[in-house]
N, C-alpha and C. Protein backbone atom coordinates (compact mmCIF):
# COMPACT_ATOMS: atom_id res chain seq x y z
N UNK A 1 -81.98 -2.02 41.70
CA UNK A 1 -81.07 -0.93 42.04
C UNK A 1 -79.65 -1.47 42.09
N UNK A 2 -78.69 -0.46 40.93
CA UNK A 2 -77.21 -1.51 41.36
C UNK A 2 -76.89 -0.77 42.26
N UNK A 3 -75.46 -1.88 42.87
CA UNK A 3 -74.70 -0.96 44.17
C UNK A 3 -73.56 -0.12 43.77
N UNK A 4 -73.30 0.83 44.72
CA UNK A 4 -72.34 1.62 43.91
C UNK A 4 -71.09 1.05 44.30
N UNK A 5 -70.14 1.22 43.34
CA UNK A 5 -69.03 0.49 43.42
C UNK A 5 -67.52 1.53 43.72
N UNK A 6 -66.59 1.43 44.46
CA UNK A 6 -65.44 1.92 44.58
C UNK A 6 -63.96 1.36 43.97
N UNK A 7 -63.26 2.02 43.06
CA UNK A 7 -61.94 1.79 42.82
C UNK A 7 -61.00 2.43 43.44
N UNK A 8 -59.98 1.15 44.08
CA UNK A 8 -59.20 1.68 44.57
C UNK A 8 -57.91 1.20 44.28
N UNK A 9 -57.15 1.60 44.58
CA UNK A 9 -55.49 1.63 44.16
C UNK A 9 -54.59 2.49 44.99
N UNK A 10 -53.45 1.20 44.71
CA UNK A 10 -52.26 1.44 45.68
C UNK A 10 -51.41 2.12 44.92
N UNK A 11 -51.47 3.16 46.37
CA UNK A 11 -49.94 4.31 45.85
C UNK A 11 -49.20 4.67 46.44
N UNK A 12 -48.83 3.52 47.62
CA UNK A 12 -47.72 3.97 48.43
C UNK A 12 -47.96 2.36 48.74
N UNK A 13 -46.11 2.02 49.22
CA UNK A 13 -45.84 0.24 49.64
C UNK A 13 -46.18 0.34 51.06
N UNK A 14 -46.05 -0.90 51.36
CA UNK A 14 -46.19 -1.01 52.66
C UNK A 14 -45.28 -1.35 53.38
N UNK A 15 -43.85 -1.52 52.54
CA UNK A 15 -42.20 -1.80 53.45
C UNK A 15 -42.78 -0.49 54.60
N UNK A 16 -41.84 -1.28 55.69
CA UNK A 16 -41.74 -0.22 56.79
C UNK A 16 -42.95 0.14 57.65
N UNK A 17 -44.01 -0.56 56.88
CA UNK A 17 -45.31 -0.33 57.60
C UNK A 17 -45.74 -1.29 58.49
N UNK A 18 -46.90 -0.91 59.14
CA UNK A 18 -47.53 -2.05 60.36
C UNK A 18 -48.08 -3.20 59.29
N UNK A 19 -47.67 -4.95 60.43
CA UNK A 19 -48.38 -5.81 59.01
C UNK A 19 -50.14 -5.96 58.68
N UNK A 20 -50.13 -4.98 59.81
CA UNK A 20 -51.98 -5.54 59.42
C UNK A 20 -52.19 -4.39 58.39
N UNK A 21 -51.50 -3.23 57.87
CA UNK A 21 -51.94 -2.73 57.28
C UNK A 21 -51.54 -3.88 56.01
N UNK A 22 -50.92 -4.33 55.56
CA UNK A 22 -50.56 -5.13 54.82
C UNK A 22 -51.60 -6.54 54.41
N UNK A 23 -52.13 -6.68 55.48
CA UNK A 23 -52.90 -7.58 55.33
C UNK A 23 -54.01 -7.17 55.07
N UNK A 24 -54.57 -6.13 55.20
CA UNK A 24 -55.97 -5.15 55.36
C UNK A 24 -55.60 -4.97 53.52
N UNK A 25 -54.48 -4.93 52.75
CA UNK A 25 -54.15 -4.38 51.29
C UNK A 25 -54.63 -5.87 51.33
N UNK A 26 -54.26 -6.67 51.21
CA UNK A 26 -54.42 -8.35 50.70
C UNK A 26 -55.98 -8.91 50.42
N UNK A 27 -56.53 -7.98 51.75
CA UNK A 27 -58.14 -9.09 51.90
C UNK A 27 -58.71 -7.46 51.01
N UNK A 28 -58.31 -6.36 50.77
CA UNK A 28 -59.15 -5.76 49.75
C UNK A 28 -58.46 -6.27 48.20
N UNK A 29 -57.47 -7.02 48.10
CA UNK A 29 -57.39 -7.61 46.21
C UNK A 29 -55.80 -6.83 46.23
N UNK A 30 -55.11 -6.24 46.95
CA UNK A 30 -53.91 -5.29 46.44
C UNK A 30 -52.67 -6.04 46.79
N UNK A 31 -52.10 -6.13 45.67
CA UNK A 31 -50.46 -7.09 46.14
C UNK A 31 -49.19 -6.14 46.03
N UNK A 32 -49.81 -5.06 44.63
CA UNK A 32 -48.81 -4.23 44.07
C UNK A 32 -48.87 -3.13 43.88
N UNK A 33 -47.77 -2.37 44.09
CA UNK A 33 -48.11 -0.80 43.47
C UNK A 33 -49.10 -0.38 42.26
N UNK A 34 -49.68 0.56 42.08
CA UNK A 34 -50.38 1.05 41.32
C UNK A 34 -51.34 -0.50 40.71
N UNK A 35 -51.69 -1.46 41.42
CA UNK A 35 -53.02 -2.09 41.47
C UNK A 35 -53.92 -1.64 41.41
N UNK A 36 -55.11 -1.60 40.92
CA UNK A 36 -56.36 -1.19 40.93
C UNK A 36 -57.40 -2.47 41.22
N UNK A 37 -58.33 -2.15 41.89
CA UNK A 37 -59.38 -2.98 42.46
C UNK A 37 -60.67 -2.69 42.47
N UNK A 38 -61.85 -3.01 41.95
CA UNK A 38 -63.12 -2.33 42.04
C UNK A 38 -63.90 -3.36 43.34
N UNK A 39 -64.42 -2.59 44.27
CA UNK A 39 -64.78 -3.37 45.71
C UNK A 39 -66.32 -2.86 45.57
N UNK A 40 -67.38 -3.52 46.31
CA UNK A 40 -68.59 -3.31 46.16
C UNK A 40 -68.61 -2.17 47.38
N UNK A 41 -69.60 -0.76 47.47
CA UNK A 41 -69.04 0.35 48.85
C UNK A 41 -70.13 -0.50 49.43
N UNK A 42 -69.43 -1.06 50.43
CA UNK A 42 -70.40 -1.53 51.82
C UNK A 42 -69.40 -0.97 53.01
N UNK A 43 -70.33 -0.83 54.15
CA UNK A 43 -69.63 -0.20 55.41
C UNK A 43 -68.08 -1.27 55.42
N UNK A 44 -68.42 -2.52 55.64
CA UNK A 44 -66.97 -3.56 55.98
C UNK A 44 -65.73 -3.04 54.98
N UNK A 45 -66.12 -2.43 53.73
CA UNK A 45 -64.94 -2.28 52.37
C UNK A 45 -64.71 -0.85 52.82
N UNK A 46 -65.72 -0.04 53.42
CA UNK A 46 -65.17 1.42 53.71
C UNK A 46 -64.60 1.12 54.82
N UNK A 47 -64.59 0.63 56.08
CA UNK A 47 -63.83 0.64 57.38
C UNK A 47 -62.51 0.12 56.85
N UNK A 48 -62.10 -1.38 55.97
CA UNK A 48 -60.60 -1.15 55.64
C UNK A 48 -60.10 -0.30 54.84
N UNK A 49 -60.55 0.11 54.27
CA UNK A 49 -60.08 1.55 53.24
C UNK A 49 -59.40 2.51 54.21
N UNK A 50 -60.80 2.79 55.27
CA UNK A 50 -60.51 3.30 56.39
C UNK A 50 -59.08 3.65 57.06
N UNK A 51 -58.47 2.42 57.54
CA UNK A 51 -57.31 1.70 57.90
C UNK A 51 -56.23 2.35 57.39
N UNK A 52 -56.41 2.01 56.10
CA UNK A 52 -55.44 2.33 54.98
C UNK A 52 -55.23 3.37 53.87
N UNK A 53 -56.15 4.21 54.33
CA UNK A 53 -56.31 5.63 53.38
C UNK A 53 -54.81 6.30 53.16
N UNK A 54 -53.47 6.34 54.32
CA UNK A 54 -52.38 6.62 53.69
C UNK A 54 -52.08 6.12 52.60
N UNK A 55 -52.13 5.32 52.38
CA UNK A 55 -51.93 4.13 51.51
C UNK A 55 -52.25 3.92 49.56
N UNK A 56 -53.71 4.13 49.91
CA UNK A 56 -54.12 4.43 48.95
C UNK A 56 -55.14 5.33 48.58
N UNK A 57 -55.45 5.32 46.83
CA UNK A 57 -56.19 6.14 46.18
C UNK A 57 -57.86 5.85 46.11
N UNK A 58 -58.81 6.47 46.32
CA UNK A 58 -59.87 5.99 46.12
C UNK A 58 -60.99 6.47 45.06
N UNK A 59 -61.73 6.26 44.49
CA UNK A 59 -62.54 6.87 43.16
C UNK A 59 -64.18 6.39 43.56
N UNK A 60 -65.14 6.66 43.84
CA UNK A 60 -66.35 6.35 43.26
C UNK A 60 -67.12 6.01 42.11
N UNK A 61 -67.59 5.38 41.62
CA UNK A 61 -67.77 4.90 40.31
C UNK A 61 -69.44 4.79 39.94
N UNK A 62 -69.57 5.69 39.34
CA UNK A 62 -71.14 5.82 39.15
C UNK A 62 -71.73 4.76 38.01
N UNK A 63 -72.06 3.77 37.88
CA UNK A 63 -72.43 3.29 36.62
C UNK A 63 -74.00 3.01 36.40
């Protein structure tokens, strides 16, 4: 059975923002605007998403 996988991407910076949200972008793969990242969906990758849903875009990815 594969796992299902999430893409996500940044669409808003994090100037002006709190730094852990910044750091919470770092340990999911995101340095830059409009980055994209494919993360495996486990609870730990949804709780920082969590965090940071202003932030960014998210997609489900059926394959």
């Amino acid at each position: 059975m594969k796992q299902a996988k999430l893409r996500v991407t940044q669409i808003h910076s994090t100037i002006a923002r709190d730094r852990r949200q910044d750091v919470i972008l770092r340990g999911l793969g995101l340095k830059h605007l409009h980055q994209q990242v494919v993360v495996a969906d486990t609870p730990s990758f949804r709780g920082m998403i969590k965090k940071v849903l202003h932030l960014v875009q998210v997609e489900e990815l059926h394959e």
